[in-house]
N, C-alpha and C. Protein backbone atom coordinates (compact mmCIF):
# COMPACT_ATOMS: atom_id res chain seq x y z
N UNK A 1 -20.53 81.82 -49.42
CA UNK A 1 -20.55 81.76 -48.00
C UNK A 1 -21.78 81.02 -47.49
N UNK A 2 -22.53 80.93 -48.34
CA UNK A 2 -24.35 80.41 -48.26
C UNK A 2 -24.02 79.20 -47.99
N UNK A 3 -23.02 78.36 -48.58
CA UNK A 3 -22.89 77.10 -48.99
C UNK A 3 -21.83 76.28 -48.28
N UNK A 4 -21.32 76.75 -47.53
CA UNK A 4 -20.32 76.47 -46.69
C UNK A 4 -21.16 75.80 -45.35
N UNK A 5 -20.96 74.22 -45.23
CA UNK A 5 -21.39 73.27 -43.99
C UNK A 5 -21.07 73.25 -42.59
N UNK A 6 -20.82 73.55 -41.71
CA UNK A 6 -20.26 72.84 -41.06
C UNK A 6 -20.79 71.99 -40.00
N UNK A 7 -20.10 71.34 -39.56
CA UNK A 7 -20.34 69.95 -38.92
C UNK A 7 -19.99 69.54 -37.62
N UNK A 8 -19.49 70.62 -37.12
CA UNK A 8 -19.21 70.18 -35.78
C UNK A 8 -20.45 70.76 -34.86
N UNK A 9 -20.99 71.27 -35.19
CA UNK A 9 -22.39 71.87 -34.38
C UNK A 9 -23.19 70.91 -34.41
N UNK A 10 -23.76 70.59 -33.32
CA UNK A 10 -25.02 69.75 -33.55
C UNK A 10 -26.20 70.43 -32.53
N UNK A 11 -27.07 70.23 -32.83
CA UNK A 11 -28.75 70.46 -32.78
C UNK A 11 -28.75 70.30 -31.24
N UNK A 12 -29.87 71.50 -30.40
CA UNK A 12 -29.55 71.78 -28.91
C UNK A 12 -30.35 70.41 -28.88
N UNK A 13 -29.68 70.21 -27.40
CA UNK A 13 -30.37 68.97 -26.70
C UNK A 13 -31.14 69.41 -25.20
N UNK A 14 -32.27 68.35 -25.41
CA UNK A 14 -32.78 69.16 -23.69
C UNK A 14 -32.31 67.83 -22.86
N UNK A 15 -32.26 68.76 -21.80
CA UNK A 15 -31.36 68.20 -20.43
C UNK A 15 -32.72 68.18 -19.55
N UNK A 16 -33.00 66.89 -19.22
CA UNK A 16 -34.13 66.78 -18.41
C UNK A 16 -34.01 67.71 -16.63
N UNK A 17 -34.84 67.89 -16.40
CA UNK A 17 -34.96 69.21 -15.19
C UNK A 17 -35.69 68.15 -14.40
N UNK A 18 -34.82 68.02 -13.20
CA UNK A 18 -36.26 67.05 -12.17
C UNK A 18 -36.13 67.78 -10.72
N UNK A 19 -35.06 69.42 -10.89
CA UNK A 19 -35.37 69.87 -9.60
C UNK A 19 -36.72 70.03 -9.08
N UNK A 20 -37.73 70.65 -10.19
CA UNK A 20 -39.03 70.93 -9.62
C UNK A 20 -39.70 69.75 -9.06
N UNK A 21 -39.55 68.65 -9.13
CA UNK A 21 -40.01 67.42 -8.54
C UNK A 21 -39.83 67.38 -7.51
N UNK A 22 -38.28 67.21 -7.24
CA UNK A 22 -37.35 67.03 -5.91
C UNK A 22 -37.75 68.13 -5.07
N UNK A 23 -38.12 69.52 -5.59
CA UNK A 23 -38.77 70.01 -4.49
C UNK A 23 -39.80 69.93 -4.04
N UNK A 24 -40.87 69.69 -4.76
CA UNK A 24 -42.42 69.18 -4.36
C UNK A 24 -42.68 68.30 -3.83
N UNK A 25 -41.47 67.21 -4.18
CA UNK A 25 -41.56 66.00 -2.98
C UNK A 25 -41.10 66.14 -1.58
N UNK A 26 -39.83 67.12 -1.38
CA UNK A 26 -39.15 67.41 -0.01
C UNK A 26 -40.25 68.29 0.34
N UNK A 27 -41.73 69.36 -0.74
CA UNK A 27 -42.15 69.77 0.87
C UNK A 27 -43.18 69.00 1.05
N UNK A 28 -43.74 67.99 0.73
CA UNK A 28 -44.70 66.46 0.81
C UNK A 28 -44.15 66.25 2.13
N UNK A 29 -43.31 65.79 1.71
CA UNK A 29 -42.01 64.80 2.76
C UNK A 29 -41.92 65.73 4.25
N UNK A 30 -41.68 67.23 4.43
CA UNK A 30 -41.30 67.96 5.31
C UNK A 30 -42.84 67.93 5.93
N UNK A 31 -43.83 68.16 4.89
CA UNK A 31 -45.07 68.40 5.57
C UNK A 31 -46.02 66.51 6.44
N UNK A 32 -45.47 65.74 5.79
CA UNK A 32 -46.11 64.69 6.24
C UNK A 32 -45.17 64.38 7.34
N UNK A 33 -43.96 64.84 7.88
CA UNK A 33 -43.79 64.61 8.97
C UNK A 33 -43.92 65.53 9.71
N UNK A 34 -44.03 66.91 9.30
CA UNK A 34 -44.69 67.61 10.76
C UNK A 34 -45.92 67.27 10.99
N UNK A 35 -46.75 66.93 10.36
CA UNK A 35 -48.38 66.20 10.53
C UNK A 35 -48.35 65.70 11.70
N UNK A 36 -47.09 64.16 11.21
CA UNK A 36 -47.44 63.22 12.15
C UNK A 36 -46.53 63.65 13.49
N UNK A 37 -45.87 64.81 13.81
CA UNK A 37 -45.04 64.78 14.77
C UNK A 37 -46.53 65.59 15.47
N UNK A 38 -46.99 66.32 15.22
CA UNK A 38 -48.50 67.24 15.77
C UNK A 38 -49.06 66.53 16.26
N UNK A 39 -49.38 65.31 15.43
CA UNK A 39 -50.01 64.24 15.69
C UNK A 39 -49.93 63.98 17.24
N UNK A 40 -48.55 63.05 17.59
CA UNK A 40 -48.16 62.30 18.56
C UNK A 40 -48.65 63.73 19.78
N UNK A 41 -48.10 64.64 19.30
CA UNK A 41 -48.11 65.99 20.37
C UNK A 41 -49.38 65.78 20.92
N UNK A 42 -50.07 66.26 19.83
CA UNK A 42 -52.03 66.30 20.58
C UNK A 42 -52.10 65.05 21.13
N UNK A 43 -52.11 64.30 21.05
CA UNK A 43 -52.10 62.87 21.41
C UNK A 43 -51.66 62.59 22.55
N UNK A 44 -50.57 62.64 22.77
CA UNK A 44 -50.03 63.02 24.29
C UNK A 44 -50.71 64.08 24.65
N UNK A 45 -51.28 65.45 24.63
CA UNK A 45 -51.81 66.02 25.89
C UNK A 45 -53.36 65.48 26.14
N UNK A 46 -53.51 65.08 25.35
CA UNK A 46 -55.14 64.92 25.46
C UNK A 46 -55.49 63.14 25.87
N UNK A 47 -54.56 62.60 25.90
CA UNK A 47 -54.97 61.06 26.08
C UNK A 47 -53.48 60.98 27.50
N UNK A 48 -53.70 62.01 28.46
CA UNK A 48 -52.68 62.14 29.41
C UNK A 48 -53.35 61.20 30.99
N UNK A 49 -53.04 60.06 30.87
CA UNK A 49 -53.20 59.23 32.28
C UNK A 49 -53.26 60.10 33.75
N UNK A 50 -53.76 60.17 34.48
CA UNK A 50 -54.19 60.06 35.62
C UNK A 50 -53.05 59.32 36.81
N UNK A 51 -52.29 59.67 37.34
CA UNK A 51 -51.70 59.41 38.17
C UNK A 51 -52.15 58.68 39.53
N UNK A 52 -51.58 57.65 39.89
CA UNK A 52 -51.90 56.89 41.10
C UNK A 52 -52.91 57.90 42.53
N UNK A 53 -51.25 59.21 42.67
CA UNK A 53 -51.87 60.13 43.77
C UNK A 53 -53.21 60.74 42.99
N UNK A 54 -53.30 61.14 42.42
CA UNK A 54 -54.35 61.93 41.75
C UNK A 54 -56.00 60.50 41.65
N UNK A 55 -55.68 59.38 40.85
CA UNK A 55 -57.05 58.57 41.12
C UNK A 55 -56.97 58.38 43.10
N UNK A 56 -56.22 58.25 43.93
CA UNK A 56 -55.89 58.23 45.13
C UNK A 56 -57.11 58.97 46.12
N UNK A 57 -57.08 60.67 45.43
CA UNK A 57 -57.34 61.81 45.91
C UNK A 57 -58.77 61.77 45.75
N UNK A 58 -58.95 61.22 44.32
CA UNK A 58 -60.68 61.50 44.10
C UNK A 58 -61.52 60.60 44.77
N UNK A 59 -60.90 59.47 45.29
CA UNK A 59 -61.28 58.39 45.67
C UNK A 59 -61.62 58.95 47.80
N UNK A 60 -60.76 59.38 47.97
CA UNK A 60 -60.92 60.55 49.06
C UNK A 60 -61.62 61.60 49.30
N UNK A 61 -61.54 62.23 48.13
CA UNK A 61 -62.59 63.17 48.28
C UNK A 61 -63.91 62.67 48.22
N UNK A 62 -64.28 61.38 47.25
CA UNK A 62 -65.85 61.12 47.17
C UNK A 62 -66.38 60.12 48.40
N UNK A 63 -65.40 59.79 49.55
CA UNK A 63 -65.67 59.09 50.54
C UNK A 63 -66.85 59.99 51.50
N UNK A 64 -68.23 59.04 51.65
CA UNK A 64 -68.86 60.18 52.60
C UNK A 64 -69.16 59.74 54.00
N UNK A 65 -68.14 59.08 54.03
CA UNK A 65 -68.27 58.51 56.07
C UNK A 65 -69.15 58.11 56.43
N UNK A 66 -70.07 57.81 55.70
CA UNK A 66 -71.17 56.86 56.17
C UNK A 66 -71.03 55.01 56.91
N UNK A 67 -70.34 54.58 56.07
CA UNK A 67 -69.91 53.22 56.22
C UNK A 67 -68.40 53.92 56.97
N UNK A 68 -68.67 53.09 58.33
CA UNK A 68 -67.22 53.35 58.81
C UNK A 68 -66.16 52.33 58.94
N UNK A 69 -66.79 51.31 58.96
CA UNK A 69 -65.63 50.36 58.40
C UNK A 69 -64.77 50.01 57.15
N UNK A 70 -65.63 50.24 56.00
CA UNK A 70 -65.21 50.00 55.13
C UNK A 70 -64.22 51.91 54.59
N UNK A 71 -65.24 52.84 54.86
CA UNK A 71 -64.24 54.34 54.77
C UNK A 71 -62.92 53.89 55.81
N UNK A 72 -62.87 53.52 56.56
CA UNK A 72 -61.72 53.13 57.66
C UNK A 72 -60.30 52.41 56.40
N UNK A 73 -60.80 51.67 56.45
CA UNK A 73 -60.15 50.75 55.11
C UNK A 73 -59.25 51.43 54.05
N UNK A 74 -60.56 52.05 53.16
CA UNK A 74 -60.29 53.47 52.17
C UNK A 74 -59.57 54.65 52.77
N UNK A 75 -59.38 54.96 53.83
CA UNK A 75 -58.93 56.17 54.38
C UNK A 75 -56.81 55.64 54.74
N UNK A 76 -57.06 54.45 55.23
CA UNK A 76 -55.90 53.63 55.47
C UNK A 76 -55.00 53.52 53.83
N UNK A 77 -55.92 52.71 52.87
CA UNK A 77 -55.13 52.30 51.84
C UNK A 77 -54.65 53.90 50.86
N UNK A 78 -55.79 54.43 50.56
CA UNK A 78 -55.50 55.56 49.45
C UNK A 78 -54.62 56.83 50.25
N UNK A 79 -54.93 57.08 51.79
CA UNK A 79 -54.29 58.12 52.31
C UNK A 79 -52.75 58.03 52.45
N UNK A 80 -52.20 56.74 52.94
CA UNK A 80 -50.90 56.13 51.97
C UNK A 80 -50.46 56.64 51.07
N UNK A 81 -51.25 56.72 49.85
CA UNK A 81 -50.76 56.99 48.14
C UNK A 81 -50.75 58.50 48.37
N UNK A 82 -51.53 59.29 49.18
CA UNK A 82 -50.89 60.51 49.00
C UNK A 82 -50.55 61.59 49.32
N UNK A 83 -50.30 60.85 50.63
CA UNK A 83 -49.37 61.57 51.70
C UNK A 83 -48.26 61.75 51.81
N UNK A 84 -47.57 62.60 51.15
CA UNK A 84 -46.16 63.00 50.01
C UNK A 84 -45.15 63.38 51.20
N UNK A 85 -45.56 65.20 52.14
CA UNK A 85 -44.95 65.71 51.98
C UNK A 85 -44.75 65.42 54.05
N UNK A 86 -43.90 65.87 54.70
CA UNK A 86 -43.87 65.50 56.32
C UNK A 86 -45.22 65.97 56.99
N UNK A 87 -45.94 67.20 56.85
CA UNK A 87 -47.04 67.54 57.39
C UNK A 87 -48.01 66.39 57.41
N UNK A 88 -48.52 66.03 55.99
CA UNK A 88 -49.62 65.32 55.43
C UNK A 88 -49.49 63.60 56.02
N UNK A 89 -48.05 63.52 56.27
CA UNK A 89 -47.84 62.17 56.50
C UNK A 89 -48.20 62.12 58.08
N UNK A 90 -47.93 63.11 58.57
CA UNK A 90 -47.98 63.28 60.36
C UNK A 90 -49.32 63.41 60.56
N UNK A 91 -49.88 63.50 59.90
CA UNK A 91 -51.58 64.05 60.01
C UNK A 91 -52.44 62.02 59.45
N UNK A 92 -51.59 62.31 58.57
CA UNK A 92 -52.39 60.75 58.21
C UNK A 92 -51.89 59.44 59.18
N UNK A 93 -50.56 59.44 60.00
CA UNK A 93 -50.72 58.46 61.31
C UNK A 93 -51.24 59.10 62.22
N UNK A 94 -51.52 60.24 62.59
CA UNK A 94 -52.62 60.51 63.64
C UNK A 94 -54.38 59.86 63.63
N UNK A 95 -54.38 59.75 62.25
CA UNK A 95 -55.60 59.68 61.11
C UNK A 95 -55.77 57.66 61.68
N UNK A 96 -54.76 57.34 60.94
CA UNK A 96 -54.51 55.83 61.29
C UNK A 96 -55.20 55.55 62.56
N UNK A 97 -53.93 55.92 63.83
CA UNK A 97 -54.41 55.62 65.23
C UNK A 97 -55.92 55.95 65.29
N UNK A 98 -56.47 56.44 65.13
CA UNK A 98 -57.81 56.62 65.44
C UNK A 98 -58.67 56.17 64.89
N UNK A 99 -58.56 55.48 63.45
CA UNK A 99 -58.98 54.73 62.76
C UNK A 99 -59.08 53.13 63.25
N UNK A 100 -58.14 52.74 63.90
CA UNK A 100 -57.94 51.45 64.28
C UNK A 100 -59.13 50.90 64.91
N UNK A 101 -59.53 51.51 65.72
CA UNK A 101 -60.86 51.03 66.40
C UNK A 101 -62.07 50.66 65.59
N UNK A 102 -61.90 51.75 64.20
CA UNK A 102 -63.06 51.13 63.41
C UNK A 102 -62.84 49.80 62.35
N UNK A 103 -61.61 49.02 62.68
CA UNK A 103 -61.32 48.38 61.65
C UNK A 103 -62.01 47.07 62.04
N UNK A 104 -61.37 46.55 62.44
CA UNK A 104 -61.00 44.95 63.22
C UNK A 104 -61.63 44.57 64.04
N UNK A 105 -62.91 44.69 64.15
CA UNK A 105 -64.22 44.82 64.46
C UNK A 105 -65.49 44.03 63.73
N UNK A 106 -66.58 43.20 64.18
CA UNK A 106 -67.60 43.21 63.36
C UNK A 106 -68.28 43.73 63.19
N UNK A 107 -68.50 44.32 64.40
CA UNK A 107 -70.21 45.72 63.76
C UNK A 107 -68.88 47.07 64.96
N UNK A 108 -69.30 48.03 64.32
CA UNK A 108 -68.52 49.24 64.49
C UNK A 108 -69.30 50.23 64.91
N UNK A 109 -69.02 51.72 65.42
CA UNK A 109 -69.71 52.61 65.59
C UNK A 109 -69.83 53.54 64.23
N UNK A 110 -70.14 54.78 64.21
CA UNK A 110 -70.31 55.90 63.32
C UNK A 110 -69.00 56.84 63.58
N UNK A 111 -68.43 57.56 62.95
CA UNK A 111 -66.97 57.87 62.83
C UNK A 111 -67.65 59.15 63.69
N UNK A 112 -66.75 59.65 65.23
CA UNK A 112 -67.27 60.35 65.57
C UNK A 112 -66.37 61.72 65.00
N UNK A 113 -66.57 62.86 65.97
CA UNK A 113 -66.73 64.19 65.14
C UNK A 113 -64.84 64.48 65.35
N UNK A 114 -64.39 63.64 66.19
CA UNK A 114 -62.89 64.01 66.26
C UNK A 114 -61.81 63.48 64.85
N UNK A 115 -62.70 62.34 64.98
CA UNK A 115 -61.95 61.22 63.35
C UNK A 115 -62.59 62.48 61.84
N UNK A 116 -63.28 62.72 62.14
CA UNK A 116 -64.28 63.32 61.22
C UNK A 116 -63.49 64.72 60.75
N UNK A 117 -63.21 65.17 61.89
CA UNK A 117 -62.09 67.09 61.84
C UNK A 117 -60.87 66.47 61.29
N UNK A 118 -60.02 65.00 61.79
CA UNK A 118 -58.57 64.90 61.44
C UNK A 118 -58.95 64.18 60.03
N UNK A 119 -59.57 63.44 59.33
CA UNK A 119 -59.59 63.71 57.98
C UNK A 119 -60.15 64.62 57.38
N UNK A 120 -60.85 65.75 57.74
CA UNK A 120 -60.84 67.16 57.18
C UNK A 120 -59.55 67.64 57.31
N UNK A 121 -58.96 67.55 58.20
CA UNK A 121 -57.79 68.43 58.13
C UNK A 121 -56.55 67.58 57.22
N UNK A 122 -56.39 66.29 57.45
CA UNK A 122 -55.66 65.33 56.31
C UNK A 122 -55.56 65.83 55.31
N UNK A 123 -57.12 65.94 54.67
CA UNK A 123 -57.65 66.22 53.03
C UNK A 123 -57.30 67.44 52.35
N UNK A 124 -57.36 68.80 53.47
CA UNK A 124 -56.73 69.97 53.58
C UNK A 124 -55.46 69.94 53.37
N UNK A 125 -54.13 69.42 53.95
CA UNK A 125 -53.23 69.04 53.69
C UNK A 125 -52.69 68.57 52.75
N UNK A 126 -53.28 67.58 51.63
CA UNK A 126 -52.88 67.02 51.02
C UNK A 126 -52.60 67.83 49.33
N UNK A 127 -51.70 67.74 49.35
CA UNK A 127 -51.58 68.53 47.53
C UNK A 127 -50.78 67.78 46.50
N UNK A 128 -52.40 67.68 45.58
CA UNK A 128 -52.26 66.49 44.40
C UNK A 128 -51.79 67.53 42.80
């Protein structure tokens, strides 16, 4: 029975394994694109532009009525950009008319205390 061959058996073979690869690469792969999707995210909130009304507003607020021709000007062009809503807009042609006198002019007066309350009250109005 010692001596008896047979021949149809043959010798185990290895079967190459490359799941463990394929998974170490899909979580490479899964992780280098959530990276870069984080990426774009932070990126967008932190490099977020400034809006027309909003540079508009600051440009308004840092006006200090000293120069009244040229604030006349500034009060005309930027109060435009952001005078949105019916109140703010009714307040800024009241603003206008009274402005006119300081425009179109060569030498001008000092913005008196009535022009002075209706762009306080404009600026009050306005929501950026």
């Amino acid at each position: 029975m010692n001596e008896l061959k047979i021949h149809d058996i043959k010798n185990l073979v290895t079967i190459p394994d490359y799941s463990f690869y394929i998974y170490i690469s899909l979580i490479i792969f899964i992780s280098i694109i959530c990276i870069v999707v984080l990426y774009f995210i932070i990126k967008s909130f932190l490099n977020k532009k400034k809006t027309k009304e909003e540079i508009a507003f600051e440009i308004l607020e840092n006006i200090t009525l000293d120069n009244s021709k040229e604030d006349a000007y500034k009060i005309t062009k930027y109060g435009r950009i952001v005078a949105k809503d019916d109140r703010s807009k009714k307040l800024y042609y009241e603003l206008i008319e009274n402005l006119e006198e300081y425009k179109y002019k060569k030498d001008v007066n000092t913005f008196d205390n009535n022009v002075i309350n209706q762009f306080h009250r404009f600026m009050d109005s306005v929501d950026v």
